[in-house]
N, C-alpha and C. Protein backbone atom coordinates (compact mmCIF):
# COMPACT_ATOMS: atom_id res chain seq x y z
N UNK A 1 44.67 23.54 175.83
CA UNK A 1 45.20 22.36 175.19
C UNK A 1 45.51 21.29 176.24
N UNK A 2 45.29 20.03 176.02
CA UNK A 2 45.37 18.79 177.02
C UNK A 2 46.48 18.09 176.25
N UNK A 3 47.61 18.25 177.41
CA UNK A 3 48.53 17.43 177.33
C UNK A 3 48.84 16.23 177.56
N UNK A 4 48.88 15.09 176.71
CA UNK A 4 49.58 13.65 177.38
C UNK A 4 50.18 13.20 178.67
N UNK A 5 50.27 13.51 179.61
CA UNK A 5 51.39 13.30 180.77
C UNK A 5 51.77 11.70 181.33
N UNK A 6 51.49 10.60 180.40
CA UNK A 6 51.06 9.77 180.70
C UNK A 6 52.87 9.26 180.82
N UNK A 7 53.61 9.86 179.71
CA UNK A 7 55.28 9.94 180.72
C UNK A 7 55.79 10.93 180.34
N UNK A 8 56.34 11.24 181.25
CA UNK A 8 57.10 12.93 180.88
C UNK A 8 59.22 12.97 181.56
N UNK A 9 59.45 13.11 180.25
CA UNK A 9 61.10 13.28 180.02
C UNK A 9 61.58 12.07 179.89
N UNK A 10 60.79 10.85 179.64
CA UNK A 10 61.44 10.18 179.68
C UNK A 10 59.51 8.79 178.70
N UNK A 11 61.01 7.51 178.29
CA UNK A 11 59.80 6.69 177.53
C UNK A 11 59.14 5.64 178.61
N UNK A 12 58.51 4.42 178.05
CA UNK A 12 58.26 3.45 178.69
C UNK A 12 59.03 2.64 178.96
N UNK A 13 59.99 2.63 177.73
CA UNK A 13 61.04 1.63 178.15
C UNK A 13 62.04 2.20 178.96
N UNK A 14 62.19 3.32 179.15
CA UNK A 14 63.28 4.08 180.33
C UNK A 14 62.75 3.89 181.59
N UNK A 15 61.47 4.12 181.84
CA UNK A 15 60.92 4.25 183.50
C UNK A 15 60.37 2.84 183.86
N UNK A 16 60.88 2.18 182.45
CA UNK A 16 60.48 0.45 182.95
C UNK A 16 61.73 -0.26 183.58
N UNK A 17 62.60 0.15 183.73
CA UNK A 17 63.85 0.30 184.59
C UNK A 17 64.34 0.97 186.14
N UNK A 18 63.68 2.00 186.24
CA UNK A 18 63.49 2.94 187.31
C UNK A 18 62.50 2.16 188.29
N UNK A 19 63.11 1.30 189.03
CA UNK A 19 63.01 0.73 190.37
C UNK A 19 63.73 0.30 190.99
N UNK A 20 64.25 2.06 191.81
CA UNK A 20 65.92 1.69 192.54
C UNK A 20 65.56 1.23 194.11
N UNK A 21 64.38 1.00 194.68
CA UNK A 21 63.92 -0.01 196.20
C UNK A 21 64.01 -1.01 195.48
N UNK A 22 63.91 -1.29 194.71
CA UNK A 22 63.22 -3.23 194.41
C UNK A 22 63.69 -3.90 193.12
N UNK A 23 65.01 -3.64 192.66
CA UNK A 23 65.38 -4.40 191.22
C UNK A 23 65.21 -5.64 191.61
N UNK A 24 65.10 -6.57 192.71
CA UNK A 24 65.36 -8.07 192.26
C UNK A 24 63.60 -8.10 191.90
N UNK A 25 62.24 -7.68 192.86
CA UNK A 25 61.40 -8.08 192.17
C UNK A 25 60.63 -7.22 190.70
N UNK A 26 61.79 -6.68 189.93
CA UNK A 26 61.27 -5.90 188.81
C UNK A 26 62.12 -7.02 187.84
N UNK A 27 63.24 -7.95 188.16
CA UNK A 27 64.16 -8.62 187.53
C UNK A 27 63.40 -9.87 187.47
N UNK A 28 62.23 -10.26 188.61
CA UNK A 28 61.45 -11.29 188.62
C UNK A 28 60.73 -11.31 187.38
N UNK A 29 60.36 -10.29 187.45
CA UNK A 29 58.74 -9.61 186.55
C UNK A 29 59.02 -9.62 185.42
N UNK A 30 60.01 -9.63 185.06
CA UNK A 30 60.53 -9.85 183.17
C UNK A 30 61.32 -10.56 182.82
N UNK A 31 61.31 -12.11 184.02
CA UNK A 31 61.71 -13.54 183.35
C UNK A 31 62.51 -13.79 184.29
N UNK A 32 63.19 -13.34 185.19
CA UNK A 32 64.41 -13.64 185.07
C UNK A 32 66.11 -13.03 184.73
N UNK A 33 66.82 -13.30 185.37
CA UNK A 33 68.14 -12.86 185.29
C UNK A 33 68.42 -12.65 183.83
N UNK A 34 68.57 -13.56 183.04
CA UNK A 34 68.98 -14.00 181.83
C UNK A 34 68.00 -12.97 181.04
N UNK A 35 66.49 -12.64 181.19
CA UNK A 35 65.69 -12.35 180.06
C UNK A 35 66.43 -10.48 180.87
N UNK A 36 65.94 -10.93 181.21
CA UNK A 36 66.01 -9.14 182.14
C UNK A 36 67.28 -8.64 181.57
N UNK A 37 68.44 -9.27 181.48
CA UNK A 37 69.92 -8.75 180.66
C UNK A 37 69.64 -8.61 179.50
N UNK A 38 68.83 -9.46 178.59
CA UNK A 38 69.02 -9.58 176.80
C UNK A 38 67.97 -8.43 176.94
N UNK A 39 67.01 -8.49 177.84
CA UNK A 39 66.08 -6.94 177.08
C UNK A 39 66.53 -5.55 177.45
N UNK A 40 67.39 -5.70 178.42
CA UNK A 40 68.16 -4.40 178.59
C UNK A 40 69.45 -4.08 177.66
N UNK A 41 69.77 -5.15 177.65
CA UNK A 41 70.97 -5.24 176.29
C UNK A 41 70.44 -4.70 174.98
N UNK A 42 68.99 -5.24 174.56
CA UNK A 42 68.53 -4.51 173.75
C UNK A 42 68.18 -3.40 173.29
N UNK A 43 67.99 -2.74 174.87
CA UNK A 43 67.00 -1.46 174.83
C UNK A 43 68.31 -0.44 174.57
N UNK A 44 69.58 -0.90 174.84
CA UNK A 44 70.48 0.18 174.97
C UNK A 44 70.85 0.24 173.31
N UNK A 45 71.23 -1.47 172.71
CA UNK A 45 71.55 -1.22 171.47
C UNK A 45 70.92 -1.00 170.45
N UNK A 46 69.34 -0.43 170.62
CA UNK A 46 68.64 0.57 169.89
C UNK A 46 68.32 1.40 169.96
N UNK A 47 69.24 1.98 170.97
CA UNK A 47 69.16 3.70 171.56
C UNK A 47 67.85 3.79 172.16
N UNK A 48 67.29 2.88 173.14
CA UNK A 48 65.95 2.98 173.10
C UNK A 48 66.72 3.72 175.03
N UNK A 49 67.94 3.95 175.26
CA UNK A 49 67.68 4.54 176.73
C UNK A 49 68.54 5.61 176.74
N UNK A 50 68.06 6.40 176.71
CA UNK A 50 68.42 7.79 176.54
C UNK A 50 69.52 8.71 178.05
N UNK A 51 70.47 8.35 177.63
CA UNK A 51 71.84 8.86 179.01
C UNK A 51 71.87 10.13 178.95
N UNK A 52 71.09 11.03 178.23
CA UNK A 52 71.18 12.59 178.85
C UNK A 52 69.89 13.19 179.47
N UNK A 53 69.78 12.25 180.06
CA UNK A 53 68.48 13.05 181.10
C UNK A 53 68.19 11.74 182.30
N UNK A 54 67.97 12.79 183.96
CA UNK A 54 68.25 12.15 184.96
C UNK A 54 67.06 10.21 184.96
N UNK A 55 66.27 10.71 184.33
CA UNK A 55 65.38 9.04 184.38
C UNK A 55 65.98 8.02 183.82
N UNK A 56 67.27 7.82 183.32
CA UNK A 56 67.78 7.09 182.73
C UNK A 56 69.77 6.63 183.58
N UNK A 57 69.84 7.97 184.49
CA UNK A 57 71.21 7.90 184.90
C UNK A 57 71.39 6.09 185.62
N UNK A 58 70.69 5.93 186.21
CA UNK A 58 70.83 4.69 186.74
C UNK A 58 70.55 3.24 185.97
N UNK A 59 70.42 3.71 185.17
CA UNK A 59 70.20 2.41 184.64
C UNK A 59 70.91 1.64 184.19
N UNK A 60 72.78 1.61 183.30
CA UNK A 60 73.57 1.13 183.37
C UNK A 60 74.20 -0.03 184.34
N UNK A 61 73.36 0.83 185.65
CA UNK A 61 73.86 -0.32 186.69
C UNK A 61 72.77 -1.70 187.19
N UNK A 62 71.86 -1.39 186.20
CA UNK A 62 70.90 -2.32 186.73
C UNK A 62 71.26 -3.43 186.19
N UNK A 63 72.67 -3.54 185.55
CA UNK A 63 72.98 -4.93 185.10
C UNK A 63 73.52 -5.89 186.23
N UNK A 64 73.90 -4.91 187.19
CA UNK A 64 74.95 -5.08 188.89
C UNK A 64 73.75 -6.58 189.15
N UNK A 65 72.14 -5.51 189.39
CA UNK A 65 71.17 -6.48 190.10
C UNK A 65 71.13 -7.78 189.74
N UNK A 66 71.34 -7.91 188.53
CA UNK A 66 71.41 -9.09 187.48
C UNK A 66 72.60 -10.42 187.40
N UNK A 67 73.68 -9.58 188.22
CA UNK A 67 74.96 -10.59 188.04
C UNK A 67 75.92 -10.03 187.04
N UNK A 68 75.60 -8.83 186.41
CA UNK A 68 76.69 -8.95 185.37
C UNK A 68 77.03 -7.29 184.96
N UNK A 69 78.04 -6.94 186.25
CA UNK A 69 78.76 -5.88 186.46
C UNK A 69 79.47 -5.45 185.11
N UNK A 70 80.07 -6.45 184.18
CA UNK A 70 80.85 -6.43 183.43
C UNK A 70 80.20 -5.30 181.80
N UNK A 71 78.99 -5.36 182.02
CA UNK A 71 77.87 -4.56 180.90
C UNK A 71 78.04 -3.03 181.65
N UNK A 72 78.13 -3.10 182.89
CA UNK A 72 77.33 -1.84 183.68
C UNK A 72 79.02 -1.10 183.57
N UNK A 73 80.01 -1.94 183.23
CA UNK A 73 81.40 -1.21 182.91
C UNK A 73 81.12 -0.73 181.52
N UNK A 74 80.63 -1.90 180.99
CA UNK A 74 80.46 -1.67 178.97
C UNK A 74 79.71 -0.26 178.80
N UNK A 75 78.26 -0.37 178.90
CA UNK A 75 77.72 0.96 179.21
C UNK A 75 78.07 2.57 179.38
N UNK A 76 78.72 2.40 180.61
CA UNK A 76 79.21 3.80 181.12
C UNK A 76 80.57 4.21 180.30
N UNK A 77 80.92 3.09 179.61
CA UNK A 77 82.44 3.44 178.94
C UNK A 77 81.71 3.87 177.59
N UNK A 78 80.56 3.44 177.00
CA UNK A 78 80.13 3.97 176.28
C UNK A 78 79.41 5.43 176.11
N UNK A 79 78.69 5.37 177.09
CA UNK A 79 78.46 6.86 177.44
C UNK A 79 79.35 7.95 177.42
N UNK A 80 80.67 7.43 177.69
CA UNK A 80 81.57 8.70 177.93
C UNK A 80 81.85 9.24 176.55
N UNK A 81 81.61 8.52 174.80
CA UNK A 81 81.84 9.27 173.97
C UNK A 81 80.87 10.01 173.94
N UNK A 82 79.85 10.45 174.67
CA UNK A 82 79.03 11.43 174.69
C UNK A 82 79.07 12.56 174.98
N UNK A 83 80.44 12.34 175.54
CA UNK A 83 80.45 13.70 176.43
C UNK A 83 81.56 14.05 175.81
N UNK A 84 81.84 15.56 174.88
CA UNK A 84 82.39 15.99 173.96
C UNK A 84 83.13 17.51 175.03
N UNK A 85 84.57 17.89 174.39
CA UNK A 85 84.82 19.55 174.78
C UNK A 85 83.63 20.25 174.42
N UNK A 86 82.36 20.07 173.51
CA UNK A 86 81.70 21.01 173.37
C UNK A 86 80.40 21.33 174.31
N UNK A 87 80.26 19.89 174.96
CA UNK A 87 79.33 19.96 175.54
C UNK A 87 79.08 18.22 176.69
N UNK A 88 77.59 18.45 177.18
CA UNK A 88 76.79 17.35 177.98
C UNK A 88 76.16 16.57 176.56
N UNK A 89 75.85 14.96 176.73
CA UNK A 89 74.78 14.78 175.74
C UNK A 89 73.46 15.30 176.36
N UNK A 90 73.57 16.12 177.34
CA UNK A 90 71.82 16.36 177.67
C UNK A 90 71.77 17.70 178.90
N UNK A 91 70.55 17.86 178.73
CA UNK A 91 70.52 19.53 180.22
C UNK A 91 71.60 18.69 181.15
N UNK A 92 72.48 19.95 181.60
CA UNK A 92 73.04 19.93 182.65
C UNK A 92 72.14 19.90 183.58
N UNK A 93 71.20 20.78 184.17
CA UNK A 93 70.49 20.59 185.19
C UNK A 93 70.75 20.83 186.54
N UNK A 94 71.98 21.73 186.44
CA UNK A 94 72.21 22.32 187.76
C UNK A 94 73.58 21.08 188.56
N UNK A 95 74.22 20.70 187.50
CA UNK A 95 75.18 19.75 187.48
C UNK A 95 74.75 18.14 187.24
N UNK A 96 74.11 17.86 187.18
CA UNK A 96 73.10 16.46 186.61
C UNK A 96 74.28 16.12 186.09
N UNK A 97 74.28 16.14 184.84
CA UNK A 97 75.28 14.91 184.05
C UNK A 97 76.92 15.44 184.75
N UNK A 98 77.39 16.56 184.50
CA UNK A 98 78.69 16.35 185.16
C UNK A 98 78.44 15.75 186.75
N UNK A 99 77.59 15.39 187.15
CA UNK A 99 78.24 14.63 188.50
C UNK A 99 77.38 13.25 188.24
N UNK A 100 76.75 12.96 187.26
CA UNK A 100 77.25 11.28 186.51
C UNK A 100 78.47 11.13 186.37
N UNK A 101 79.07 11.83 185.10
CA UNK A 101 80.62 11.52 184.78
C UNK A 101 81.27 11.59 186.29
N UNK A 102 81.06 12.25 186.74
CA UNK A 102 82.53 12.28 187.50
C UNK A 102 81.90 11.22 188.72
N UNK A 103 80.99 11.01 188.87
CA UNK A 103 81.20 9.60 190.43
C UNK A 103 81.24 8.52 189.50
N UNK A 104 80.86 8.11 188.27
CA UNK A 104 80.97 6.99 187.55
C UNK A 104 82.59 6.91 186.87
N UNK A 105 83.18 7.93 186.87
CA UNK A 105 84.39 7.87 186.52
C UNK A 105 85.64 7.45 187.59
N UNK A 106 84.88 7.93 188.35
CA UNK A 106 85.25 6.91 189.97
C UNK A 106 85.22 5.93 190.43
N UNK A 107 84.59 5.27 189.68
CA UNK A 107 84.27 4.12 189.62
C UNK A 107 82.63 3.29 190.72
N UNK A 108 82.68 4.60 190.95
CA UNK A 108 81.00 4.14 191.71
C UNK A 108 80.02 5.01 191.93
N UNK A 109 78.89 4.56 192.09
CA UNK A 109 77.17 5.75 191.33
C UNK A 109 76.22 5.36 192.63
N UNK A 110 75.83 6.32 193.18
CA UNK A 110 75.04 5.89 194.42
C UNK A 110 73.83 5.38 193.84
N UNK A 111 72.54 5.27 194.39
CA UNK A 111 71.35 4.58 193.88
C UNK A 111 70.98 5.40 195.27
N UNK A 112 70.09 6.59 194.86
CA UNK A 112 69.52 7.61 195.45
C UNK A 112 68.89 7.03 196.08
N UNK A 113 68.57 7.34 197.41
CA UNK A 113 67.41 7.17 198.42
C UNK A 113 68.06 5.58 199.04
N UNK A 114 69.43 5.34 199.02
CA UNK A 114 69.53 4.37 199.59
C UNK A 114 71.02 4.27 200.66
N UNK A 115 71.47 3.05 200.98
CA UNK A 115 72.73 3.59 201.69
C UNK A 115 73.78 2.79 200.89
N UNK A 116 73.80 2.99 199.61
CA UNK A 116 74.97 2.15 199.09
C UNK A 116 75.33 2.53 197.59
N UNK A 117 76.34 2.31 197.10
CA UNK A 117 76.88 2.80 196.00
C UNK A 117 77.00 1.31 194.57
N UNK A 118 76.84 1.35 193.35
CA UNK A 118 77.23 0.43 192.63
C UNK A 118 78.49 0.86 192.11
N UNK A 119 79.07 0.01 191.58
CA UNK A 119 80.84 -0.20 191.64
C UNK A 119 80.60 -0.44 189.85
N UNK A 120 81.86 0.27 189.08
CA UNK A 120 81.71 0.32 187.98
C UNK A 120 83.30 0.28 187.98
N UNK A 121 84.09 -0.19 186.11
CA UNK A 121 85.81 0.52 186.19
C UNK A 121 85.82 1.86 186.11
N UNK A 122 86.69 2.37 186.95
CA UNK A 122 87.23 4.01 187.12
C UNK A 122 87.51 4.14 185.82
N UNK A 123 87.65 5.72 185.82
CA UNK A 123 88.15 6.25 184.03
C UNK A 123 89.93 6.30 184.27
N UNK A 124 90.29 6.52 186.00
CA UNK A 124 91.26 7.22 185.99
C UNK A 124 92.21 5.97 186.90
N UNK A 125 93.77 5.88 186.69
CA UNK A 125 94.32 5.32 187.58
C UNK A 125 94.15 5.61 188.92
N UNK A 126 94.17 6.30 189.18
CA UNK A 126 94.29 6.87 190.51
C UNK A 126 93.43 8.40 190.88
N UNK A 127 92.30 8.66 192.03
CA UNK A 127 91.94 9.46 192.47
C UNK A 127 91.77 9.23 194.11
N UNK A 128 91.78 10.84 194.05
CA UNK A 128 92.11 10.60 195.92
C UNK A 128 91.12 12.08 196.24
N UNK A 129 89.72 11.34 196.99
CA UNK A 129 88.66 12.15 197.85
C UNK A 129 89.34 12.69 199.01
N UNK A 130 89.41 13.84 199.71
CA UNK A 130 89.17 14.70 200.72
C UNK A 130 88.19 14.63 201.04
N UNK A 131 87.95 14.03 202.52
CA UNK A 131 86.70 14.67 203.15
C UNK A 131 86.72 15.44 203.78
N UNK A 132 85.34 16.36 204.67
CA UNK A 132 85.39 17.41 205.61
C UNK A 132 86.27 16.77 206.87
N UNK A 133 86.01 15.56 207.08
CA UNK A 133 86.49 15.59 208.41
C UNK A 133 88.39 15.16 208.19
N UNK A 134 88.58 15.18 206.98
CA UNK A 134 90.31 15.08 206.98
C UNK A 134 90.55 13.94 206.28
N UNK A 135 89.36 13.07 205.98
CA UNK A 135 89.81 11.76 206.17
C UNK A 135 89.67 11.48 204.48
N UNK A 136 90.44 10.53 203.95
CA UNK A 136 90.38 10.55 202.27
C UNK A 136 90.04 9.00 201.74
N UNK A 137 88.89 9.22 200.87
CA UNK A 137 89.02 8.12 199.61
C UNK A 137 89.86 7.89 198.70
N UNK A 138 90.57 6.94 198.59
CA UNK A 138 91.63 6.87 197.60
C UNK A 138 90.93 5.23 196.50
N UNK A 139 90.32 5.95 195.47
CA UNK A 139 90.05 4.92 194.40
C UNK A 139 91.73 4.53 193.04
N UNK A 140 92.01 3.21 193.29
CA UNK A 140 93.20 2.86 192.73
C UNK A 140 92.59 1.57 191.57
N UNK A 141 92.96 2.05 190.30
CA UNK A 141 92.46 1.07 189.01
C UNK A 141 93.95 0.35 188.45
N UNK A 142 93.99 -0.56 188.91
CA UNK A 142 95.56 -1.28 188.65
C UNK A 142 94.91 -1.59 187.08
N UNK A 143 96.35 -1.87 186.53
CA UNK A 143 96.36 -2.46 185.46
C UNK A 143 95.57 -1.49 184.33
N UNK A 144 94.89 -0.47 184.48
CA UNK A 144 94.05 0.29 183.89
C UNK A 144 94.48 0.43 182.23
N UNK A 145 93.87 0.24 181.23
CA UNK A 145 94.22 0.61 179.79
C UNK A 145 93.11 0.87 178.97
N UNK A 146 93.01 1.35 178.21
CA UNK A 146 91.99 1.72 176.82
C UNK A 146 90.79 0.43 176.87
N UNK A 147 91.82 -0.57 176.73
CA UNK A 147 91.37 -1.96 176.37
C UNK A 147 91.19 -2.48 177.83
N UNK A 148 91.36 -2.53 179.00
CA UNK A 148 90.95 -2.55 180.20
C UNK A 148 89.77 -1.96 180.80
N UNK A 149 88.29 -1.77 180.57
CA UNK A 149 87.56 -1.62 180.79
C UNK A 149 87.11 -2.45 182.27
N UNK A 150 87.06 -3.50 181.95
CA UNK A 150 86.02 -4.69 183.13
C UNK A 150 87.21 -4.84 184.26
N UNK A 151 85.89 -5.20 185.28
CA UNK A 151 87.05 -4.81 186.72
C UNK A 151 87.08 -6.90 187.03
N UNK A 152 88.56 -6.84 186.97
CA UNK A 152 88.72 -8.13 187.73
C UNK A 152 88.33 -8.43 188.93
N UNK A 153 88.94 -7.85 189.94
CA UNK A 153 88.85 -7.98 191.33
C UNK A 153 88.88 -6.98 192.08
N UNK A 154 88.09 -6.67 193.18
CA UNK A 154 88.19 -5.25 193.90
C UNK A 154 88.68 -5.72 195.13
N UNK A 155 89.40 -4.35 195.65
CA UNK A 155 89.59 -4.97 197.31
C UNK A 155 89.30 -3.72 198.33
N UNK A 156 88.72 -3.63 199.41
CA UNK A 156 88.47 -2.70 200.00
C UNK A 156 89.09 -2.77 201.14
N UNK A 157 89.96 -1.45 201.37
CA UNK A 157 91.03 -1.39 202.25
C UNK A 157 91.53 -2.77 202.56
N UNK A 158 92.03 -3.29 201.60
CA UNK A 158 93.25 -3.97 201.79
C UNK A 158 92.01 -5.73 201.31
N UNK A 159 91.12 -5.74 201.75
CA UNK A 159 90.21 -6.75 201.57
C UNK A 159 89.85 -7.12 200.54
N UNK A 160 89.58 -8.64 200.10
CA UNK A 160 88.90 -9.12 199.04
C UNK A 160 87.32 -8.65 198.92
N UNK A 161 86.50 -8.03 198.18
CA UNK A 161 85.55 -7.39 197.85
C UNK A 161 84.84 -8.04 196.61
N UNK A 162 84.22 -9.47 197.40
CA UNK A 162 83.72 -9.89 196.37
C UNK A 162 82.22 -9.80 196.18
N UNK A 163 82.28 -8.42 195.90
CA UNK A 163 80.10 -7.86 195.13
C UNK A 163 80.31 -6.16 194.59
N UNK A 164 79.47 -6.21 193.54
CA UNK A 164 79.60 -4.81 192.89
C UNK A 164 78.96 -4.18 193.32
N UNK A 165 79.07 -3.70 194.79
CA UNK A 165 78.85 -2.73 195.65
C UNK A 165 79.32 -2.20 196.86
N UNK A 166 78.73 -1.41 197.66
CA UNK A 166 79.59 -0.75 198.74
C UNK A 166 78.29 0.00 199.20
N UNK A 167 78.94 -0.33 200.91
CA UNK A 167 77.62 0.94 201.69
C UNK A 167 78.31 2.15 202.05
N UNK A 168 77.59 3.13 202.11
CA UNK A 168 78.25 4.18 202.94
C UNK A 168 79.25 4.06 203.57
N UNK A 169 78.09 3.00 204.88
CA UNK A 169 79.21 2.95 206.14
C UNK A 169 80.43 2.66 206.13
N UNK A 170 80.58 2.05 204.97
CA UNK A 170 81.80 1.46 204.44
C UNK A 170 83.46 2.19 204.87
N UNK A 171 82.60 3.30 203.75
CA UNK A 171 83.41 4.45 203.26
C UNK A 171 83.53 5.80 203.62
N UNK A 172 82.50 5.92 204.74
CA UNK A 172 82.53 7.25 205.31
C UNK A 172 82.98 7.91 206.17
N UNK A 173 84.45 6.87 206.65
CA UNK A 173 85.11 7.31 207.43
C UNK A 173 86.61 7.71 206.72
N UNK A 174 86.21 7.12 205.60
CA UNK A 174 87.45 7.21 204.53
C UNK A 174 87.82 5.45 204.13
N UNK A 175 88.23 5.90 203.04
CA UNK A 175 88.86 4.11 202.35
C UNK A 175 89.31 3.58 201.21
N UNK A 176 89.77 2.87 200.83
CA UNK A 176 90.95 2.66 200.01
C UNK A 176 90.07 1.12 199.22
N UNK A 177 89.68 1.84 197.77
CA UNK A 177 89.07 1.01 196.87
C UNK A 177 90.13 0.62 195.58
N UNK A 178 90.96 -0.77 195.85
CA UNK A 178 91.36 -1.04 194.77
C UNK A 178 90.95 -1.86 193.54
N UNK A 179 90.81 -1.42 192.28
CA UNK A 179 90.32 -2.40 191.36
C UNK A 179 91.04 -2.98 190.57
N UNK A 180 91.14 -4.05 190.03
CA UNK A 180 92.32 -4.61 189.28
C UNK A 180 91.49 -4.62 188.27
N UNK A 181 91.77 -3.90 186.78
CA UNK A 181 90.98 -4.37 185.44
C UNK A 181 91.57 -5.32 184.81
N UNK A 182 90.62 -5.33 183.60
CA UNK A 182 91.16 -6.59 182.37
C UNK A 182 90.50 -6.27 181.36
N UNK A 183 91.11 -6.89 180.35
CA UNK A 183 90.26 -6.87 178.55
C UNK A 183 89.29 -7.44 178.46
N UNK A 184 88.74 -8.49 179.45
CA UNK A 184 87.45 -9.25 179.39
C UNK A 184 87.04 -9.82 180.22
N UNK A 185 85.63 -10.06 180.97
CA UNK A 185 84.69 -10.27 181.83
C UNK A 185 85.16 -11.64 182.54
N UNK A 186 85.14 -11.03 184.05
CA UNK A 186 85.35 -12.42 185.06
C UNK A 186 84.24 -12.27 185.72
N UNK A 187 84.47 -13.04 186.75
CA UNK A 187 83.14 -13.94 187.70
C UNK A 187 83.07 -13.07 188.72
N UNK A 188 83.95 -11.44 188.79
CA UNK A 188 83.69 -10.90 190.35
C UNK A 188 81.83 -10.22 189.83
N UNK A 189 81.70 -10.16 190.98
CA UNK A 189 80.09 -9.38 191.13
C UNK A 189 79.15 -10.67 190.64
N UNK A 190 79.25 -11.24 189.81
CA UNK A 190 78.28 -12.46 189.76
C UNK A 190 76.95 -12.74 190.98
N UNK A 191 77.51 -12.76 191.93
CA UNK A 191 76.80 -13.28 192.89
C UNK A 191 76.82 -12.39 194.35
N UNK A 192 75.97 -12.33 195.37
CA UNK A 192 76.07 -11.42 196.25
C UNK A 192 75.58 -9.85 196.07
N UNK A 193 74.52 -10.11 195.57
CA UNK A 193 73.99 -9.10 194.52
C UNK A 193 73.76 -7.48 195.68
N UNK A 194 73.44 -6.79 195.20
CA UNK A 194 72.91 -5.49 196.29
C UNK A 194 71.33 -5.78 196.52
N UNK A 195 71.21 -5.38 197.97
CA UNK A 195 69.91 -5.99 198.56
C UNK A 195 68.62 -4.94 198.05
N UNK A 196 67.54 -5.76 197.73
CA UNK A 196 66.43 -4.80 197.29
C UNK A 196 65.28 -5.08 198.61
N UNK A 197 64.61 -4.25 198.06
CA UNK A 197 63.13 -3.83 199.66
C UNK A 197 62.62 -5.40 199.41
N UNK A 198 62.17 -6.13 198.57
CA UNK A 198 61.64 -7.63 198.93
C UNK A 198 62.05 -8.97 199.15
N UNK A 199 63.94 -8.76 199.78
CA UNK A 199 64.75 -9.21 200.33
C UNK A 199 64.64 -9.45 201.51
């Protein structure tokens, strides 16, 4: 029997997203900032992107590339009614989705194969990383509520942090990510976008 393989675990409109070297020229390729948001906006509010399986984990944040962090909070806060006491919405996979939830509940999601993290609102007021070498991440969500989803302002160790991202180097000695939320979308992350390969 001859199988289709023409996409496998995932659709067209999911792996038409999946370009974590190069979102600004995949953001080119479908209009523009503005078009590139309304068709991703779309694709989510017809269930057309499927959050329990790994071809799709990143894609929430591809609103970051776009200017508009404030969706890539909307998103992942949505996702989390997915995740029930009874279960994953999808294969675990050898921890796959529980270690979505939990670095996105942290408020930040690496973008594999690269050196930097996208910045999302934490689930939790307060969490505090241990590292091997002693040294600790402490992620702090001021103001945090139900209705507090979108991140006002971030500050990194002690600094104004104005882009919805972070490198490693940042943070790998240890560091202190504060976010201030709110009930509705400001101007942080707008601009200063995370750098892609045709930058």
């Amino acid at each position: 029997r001859i199988y289709n393989r023409s996409f496998y675990e995932a659709s067209s409109w999911e792996y038409s997203y999946f370009a974590p070297h190069n979102f600004s020229a995949l953001i080119k390729m479908m209009g523009g900032r503005e078009k590139f948001v309304d068709r991703l906006q779309h694709a989510f509010s017809s269930n057309m992107i499927d959050y329990g399986n790994e071809p799709s984990f990143l894609t929430p944040f591809c609103f970051i590339y776009a200017g508009r962090p404030d969706l890539t909070s909307y998103w992942v806060r949505k996702n989390y009614q997915n995740y029930t006491m009874d279960g994953y919405p999808g294969d675990e996979d050898s921890g796959a989705m529980g270690s979505w939830f939990v670095f996105t509940s942290m408020g930040f999601f690496p973008n594999a194969g690269q050196n930097l993290y996208l910045l999302n609102g934490p689930l939790f007021p307060k969490i505090t990383l241990t590292m091997e070498n002693g040294n600790k991440i402490v992620i702090i969500a001021d103001s945090l509520s139900k209705e507090k989803i979108y991140v006002k302002s971030v500050e990194l160790n002690g600094k104004p942090l104005n882009r919805a991202w972070i490198s490693h180097d940042e943070i790998s000695k240890g560091a202190t990510i504060k976010f201030s939320m709110d009930s509705k979308k400001s101007e942080w992350g707008i601009e200063n976008l995370p750098p892609s390969m045709d930058e």
